[in-house]
N, C-alpha and C. Protein backbone atom coordinates (compact mmCIF):
# COMPACT_ATOMS: atom_id res chain seq x y z
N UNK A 1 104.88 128.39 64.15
CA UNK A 1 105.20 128.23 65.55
C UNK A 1 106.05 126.98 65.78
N UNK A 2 105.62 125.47 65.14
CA UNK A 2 106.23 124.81 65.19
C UNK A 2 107.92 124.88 65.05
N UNK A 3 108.19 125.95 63.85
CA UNK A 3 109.59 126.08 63.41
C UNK A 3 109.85 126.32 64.37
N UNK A 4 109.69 127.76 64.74
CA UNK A 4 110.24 128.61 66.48
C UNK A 4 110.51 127.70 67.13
N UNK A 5 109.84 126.60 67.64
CA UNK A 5 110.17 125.56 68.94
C UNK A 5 110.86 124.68 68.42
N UNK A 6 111.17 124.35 67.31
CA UNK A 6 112.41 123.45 66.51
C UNK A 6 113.47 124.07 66.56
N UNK A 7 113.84 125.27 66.34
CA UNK A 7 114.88 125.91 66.46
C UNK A 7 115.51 126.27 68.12
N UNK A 8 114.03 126.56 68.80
CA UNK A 8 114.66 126.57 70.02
C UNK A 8 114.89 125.41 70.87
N UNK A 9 114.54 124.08 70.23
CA UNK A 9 114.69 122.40 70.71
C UNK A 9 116.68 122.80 70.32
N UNK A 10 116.45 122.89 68.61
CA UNK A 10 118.32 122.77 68.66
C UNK A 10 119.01 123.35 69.29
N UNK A 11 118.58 124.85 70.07
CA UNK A 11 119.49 125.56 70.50
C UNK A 11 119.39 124.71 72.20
N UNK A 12 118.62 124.44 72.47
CA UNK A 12 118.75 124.10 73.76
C UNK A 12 119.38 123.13 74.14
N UNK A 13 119.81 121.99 72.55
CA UNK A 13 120.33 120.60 73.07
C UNK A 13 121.65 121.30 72.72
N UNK A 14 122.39 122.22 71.74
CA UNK A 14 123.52 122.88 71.74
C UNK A 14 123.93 123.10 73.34
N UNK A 15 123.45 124.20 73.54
CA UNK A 15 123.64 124.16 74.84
C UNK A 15 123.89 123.63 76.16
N UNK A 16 123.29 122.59 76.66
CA UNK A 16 123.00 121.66 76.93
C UNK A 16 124.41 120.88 77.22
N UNK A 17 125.10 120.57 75.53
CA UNK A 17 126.13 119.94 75.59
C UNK A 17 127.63 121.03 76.37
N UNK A 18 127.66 122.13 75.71
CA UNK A 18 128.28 122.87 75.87
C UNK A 18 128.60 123.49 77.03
N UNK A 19 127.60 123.71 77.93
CA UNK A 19 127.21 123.36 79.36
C UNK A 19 127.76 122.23 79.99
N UNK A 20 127.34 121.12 79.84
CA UNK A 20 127.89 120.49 80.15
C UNK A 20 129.61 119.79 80.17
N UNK A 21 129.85 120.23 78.94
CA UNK A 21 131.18 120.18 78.71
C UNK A 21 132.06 120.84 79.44
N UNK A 22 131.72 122.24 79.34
CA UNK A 22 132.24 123.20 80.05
C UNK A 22 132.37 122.70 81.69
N UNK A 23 131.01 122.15 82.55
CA UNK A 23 131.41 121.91 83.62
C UNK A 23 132.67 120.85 83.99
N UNK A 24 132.38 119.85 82.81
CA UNK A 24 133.22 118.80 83.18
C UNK A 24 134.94 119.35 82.59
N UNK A 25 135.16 120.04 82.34
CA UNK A 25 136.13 120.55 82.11
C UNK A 25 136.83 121.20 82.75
N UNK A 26 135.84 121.37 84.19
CA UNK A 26 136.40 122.28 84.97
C UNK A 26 136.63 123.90 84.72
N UNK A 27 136.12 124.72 83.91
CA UNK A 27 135.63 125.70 83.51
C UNK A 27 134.98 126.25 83.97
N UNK A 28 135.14 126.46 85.45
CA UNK A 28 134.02 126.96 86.39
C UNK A 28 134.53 128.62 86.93
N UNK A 29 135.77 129.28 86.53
CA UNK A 29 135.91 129.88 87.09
C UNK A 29 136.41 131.29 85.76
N UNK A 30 136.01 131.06 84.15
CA UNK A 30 136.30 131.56 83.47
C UNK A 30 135.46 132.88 83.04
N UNK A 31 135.90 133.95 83.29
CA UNK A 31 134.83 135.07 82.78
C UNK A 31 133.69 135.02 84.14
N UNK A 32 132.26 135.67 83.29
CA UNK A 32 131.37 136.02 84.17
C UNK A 32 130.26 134.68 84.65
N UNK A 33 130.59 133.99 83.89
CA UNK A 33 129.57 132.83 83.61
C UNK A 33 130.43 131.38 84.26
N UNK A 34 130.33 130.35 85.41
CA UNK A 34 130.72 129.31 85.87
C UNK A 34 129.76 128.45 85.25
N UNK A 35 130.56 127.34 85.24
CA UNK A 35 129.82 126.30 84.82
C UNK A 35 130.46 125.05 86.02
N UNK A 36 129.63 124.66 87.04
CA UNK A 36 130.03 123.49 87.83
C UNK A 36 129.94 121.85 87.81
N UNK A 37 130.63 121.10 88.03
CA UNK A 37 130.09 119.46 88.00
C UNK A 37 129.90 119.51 89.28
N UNK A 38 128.63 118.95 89.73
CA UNK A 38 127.99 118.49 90.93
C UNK A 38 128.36 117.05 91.36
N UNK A 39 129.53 116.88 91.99
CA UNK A 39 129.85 115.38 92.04
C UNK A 39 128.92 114.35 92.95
N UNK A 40 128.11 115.15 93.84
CA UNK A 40 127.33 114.29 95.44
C UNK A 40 128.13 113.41 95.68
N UNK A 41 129.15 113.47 95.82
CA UNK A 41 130.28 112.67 96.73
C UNK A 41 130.84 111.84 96.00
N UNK A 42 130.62 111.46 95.08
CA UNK A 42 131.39 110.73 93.70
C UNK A 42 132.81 111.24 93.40
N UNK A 43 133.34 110.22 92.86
CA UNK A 43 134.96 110.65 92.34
C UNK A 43 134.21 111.37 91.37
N UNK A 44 135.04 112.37 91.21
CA UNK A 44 134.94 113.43 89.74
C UNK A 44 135.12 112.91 88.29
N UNK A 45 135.87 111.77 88.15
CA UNK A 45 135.86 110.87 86.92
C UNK A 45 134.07 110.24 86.81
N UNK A 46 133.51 109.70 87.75
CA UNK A 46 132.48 108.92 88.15
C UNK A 46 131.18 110.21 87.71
N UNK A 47 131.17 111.30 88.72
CA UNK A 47 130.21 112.28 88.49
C UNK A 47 130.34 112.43 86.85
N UNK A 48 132.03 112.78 86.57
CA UNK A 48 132.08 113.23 84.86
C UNK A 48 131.42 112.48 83.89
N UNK A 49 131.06 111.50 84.47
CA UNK A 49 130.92 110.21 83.18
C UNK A 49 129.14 110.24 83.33
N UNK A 50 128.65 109.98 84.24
CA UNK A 50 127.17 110.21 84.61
C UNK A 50 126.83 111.41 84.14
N UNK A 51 127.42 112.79 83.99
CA UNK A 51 127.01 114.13 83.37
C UNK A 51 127.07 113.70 82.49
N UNK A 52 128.11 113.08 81.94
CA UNK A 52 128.20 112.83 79.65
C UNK A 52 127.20 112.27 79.51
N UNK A 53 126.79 111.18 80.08
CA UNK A 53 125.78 110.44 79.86
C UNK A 53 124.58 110.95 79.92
N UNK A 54 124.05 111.42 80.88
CA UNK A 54 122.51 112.57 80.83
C UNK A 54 122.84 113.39 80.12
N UNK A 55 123.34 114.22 79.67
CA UNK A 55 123.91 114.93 78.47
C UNK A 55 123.96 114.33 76.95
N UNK A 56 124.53 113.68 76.68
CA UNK A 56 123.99 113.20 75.71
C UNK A 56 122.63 112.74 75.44
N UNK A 57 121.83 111.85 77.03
CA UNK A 57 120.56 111.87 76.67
C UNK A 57 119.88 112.79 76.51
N UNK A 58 119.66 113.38 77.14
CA UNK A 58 119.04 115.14 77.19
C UNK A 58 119.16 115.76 75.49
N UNK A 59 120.56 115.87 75.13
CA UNK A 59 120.88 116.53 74.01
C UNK A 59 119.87 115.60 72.88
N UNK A 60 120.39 114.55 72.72
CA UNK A 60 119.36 113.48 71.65
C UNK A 60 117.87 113.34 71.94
N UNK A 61 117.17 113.54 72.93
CA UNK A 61 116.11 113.51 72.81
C UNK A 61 115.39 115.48 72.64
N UNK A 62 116.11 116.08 72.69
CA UNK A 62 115.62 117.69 72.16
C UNK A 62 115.75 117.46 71.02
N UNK A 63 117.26 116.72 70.40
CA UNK A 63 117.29 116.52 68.59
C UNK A 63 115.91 116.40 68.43
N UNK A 64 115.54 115.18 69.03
CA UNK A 64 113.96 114.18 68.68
C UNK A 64 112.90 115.06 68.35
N UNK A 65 113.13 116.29 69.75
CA UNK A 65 111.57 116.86 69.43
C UNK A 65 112.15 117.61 68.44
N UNK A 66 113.17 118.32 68.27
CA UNK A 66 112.79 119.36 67.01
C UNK A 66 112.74 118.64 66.09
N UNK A 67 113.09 117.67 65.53
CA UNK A 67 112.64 116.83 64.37
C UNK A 67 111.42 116.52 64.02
N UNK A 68 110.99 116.12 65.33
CA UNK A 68 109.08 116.03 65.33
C UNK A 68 108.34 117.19 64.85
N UNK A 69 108.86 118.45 65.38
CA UNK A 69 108.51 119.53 65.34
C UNK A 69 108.72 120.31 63.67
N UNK A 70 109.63 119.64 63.23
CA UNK A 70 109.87 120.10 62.20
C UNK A 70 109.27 119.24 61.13
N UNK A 71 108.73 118.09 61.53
CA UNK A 71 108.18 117.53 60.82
C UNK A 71 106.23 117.94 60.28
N UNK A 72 105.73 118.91 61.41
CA UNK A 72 104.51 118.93 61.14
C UNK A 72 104.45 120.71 60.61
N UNK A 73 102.87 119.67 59.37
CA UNK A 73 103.14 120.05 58.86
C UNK A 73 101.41 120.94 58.76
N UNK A 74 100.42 121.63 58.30
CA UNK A 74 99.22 122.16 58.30
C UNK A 74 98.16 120.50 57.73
N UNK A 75 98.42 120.32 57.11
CA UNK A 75 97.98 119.35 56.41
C UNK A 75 97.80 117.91 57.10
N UNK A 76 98.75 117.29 57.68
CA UNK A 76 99.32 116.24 58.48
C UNK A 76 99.89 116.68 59.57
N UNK A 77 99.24 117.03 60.83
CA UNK A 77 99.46 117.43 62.03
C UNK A 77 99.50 116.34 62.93
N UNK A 78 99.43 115.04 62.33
CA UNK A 78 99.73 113.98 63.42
C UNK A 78 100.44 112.88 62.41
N UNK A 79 101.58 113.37 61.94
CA UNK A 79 102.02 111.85 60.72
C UNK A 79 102.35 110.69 61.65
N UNK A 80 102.72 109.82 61.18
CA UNK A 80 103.27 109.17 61.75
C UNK A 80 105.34 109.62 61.97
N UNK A 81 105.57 109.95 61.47
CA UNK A 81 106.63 110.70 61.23
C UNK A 81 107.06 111.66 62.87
N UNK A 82 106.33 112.64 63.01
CA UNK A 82 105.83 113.02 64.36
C UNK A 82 105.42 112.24 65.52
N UNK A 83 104.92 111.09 65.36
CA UNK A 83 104.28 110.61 66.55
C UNK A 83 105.63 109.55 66.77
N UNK A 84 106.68 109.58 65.95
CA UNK A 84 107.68 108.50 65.97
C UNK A 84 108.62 109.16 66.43
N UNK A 85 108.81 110.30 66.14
CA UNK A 85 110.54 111.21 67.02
C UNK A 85 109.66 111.87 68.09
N UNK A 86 108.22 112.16 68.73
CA UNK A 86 108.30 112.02 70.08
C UNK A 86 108.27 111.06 70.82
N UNK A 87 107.61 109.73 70.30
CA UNK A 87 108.13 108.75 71.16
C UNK A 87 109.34 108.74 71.75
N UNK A 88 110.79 108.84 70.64
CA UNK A 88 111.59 108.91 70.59
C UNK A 88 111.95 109.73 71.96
N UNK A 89 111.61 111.16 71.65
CA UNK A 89 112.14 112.21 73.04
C UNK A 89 111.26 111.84 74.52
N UNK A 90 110.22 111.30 74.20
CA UNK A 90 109.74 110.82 75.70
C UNK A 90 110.96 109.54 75.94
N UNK A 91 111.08 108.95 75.66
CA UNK A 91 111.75 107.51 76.01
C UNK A 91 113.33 108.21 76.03
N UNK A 92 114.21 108.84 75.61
CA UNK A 92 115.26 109.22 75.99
C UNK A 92 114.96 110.32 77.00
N UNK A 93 114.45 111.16 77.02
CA UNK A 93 114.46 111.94 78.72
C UNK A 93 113.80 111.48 79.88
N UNK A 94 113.24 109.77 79.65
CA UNK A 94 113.00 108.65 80.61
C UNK A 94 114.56 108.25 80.66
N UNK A 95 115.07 107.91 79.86
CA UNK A 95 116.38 107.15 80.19
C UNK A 95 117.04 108.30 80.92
N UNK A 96 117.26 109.41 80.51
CA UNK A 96 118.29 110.50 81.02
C UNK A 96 117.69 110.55 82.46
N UNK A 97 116.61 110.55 82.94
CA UNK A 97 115.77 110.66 84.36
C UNK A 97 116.36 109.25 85.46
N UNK A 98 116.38 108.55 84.28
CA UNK A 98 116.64 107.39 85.08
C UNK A 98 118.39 107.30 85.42
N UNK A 99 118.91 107.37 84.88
CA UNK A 99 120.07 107.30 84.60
C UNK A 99 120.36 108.17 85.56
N UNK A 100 119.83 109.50 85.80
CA UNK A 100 120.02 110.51 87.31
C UNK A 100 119.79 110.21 88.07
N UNK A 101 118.35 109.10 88.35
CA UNK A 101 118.43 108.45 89.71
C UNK A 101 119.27 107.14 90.21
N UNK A 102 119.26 106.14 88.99
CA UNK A 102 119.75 105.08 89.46
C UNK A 102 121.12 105.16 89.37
N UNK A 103 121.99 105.54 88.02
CA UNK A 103 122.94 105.59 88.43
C UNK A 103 124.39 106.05 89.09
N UNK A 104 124.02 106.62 89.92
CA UNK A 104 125.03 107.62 91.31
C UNK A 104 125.05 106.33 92.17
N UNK A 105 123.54 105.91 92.48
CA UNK A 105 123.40 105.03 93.79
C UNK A 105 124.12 104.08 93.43
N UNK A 106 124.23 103.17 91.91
CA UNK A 106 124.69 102.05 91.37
C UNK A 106 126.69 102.23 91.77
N UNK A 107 126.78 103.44 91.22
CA UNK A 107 128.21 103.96 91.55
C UNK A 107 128.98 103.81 92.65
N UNK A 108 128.04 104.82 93.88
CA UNK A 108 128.75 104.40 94.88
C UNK A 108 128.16 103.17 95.86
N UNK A 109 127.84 102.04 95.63
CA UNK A 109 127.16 101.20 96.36
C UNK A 109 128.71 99.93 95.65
N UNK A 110 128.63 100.27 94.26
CA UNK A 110 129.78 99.45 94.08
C UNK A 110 131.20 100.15 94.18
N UNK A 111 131.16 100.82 94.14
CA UNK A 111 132.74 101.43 95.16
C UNK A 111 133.06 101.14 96.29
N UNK A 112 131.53 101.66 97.19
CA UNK A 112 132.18 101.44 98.75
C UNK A 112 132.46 99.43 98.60
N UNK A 113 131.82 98.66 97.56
CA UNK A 113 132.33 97.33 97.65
C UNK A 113 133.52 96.61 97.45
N UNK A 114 133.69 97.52 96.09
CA UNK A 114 134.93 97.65 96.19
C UNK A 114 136.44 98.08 97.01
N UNK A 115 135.58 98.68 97.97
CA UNK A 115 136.52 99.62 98.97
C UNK A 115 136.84 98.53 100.31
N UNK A 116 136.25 97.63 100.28
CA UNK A 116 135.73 96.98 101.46
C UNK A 116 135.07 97.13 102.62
N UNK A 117 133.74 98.59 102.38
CA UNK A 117 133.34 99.19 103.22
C UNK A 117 132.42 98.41 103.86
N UNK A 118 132.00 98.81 104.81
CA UNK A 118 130.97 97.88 105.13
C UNK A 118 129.25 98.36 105.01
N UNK A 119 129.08 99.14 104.25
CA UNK A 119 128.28 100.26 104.07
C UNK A 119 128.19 101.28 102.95
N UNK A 120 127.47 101.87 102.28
CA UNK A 120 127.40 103.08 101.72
C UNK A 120 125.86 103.84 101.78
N UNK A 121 126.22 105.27 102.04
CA UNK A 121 125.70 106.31 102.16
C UNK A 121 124.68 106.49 100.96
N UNK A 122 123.40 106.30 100.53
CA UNK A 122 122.72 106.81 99.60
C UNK A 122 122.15 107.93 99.53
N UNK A 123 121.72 109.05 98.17
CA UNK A 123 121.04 110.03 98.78
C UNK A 123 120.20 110.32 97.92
N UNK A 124 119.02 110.27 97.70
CA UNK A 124 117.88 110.29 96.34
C UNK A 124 117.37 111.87 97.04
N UNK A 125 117.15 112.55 95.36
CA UNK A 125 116.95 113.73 95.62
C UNK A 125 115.30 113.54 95.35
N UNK A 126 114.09 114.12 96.24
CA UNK A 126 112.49 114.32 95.73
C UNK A 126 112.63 114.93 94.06
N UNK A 127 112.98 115.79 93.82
CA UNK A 127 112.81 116.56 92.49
C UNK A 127 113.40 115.77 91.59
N UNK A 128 114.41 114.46 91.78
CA UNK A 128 114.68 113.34 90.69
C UNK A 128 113.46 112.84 90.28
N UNK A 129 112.68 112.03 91.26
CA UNK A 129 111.48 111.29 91.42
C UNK A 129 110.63 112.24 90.62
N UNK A 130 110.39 113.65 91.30
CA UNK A 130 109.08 114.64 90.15
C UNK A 130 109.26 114.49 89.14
N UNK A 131 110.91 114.96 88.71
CA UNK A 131 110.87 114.86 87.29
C UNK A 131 110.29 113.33 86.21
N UNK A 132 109.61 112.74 87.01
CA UNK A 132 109.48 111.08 86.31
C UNK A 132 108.32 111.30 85.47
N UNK A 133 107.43 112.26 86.91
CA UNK A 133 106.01 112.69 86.20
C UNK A 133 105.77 113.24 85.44
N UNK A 134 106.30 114.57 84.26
CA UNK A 134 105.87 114.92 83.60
C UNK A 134 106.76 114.23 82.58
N UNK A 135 107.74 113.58 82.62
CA UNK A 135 108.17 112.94 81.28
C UNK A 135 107.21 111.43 81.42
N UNK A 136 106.65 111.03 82.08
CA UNK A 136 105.23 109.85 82.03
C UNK A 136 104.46 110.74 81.21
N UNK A 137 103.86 112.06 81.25
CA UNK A 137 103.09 112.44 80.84
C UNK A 137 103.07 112.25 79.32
N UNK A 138 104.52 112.83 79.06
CA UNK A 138 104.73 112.89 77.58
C UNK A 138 104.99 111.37 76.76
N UNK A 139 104.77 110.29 77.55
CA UNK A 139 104.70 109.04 77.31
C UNK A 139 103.03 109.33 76.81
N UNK A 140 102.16 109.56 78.07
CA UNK A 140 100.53 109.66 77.71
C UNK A 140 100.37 110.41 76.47
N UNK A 141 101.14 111.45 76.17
CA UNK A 141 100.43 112.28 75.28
C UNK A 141 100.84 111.60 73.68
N UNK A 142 102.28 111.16 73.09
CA UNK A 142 102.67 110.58 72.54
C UNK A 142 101.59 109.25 72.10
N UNK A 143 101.00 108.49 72.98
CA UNK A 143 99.96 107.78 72.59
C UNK A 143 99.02 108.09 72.39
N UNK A 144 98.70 109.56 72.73
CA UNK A 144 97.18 110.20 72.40
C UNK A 144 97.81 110.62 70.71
N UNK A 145 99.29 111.02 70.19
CA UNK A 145 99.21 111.81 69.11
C UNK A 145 98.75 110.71 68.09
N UNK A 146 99.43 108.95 68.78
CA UNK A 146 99.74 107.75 67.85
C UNK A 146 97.79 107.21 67.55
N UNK A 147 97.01 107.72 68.41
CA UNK A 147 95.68 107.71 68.28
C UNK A 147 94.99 108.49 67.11
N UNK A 148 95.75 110.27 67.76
CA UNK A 148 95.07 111.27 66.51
C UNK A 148 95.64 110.92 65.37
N UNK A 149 96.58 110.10 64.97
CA UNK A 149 97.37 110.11 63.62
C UNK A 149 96.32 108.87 62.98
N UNK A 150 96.13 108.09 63.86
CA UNK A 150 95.19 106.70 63.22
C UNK A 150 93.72 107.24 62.70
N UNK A 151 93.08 108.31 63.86
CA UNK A 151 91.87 108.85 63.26
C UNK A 151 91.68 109.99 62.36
N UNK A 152 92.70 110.62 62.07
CA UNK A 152 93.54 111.28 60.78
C UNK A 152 93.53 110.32 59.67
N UNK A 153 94.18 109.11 59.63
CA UNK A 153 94.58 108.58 58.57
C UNK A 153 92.73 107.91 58.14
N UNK A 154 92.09 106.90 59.23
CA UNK A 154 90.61 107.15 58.90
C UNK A 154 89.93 107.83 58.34
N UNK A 155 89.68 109.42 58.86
CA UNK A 155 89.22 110.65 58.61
C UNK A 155 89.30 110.27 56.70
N UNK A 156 90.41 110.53 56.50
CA UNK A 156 90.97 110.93 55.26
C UNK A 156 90.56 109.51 54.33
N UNK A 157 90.68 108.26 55.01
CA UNK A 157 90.31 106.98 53.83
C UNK A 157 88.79 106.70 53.80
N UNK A 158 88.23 107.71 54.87
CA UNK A 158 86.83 107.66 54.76
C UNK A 158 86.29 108.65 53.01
N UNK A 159 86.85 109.88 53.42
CA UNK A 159 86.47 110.70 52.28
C UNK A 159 87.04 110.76 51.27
């Protein structure tokens, strides 16, 4: 089972990029399938660069889990090996989360300063913020695996 979800971790960070590429490419109107960049009022260079960026995070932390994933094994179901490339994917789809909330606002707050505005418009989406919670989670669980791997490695120097 593990394999299955390693394979479908790579295909999803493939994707992912390719997707993303495609939007920023402007490739939205090819065949049956669009692919859009969502600018929220951003210059399109600005939105483009914030997509590469969650994109690449996104993409590198799926690497993470299928690596984790591919790492366990019947025997050693909590190596340390595993409990080290999900850390890994919790802490990059924290950065990619973050990086969706903070930086748009960071963007245009220093534009309109640049602009000499006297003001800028912010707009935080609720479902940015949700998404915080279940990648916290996988922070919690990641320390529960870095637990089972210690009472694993016990287990085993006991007998």
């Amino acid at each position: 089972m593990a394999r299955a979800l390693a394979r479908a971790a790579w295909v999803g960070a493939a994707a992912c990029a390719v997707i993303t590429l495609w939007g920023m490419l402007g490739a939205n109107g090819a065949g049956p399938v669009a692919a859009t960049l969502a600018t929220d009022g951003l210059p399109r260079g600005w939105a483009a660069a914030i997509a590469a960026v969650i994109a690449l995070c996104t993409c590198f932390a799926l690497i993470e889990l299928a690596r984790a994933l591919g790492c366990v094994r019947e025997d050693t179901l909590f190596s340390a090996t595993v409990t080290r490339h999900f850390r890994r994917f919790a802490t990059l789809l924290m950065v990619a989360a973050l990086v969706r909330l903070l930086l748009p606002a960071a963007v245009t707050v220093g534009l309109a300063m640049a602009s000499g505005a006297d003001g800028a418009r912010l707009h935080f989406d609720g479902d940015d913020l949700v998404a915080l919670l279940p990648i916290a989670a996988f922070f919690f669980v990641a320390r529960l695996l870095d637990q089972a791997a210690r009472l694993e490695e016990d287990h085993r120097s006991i007998v």
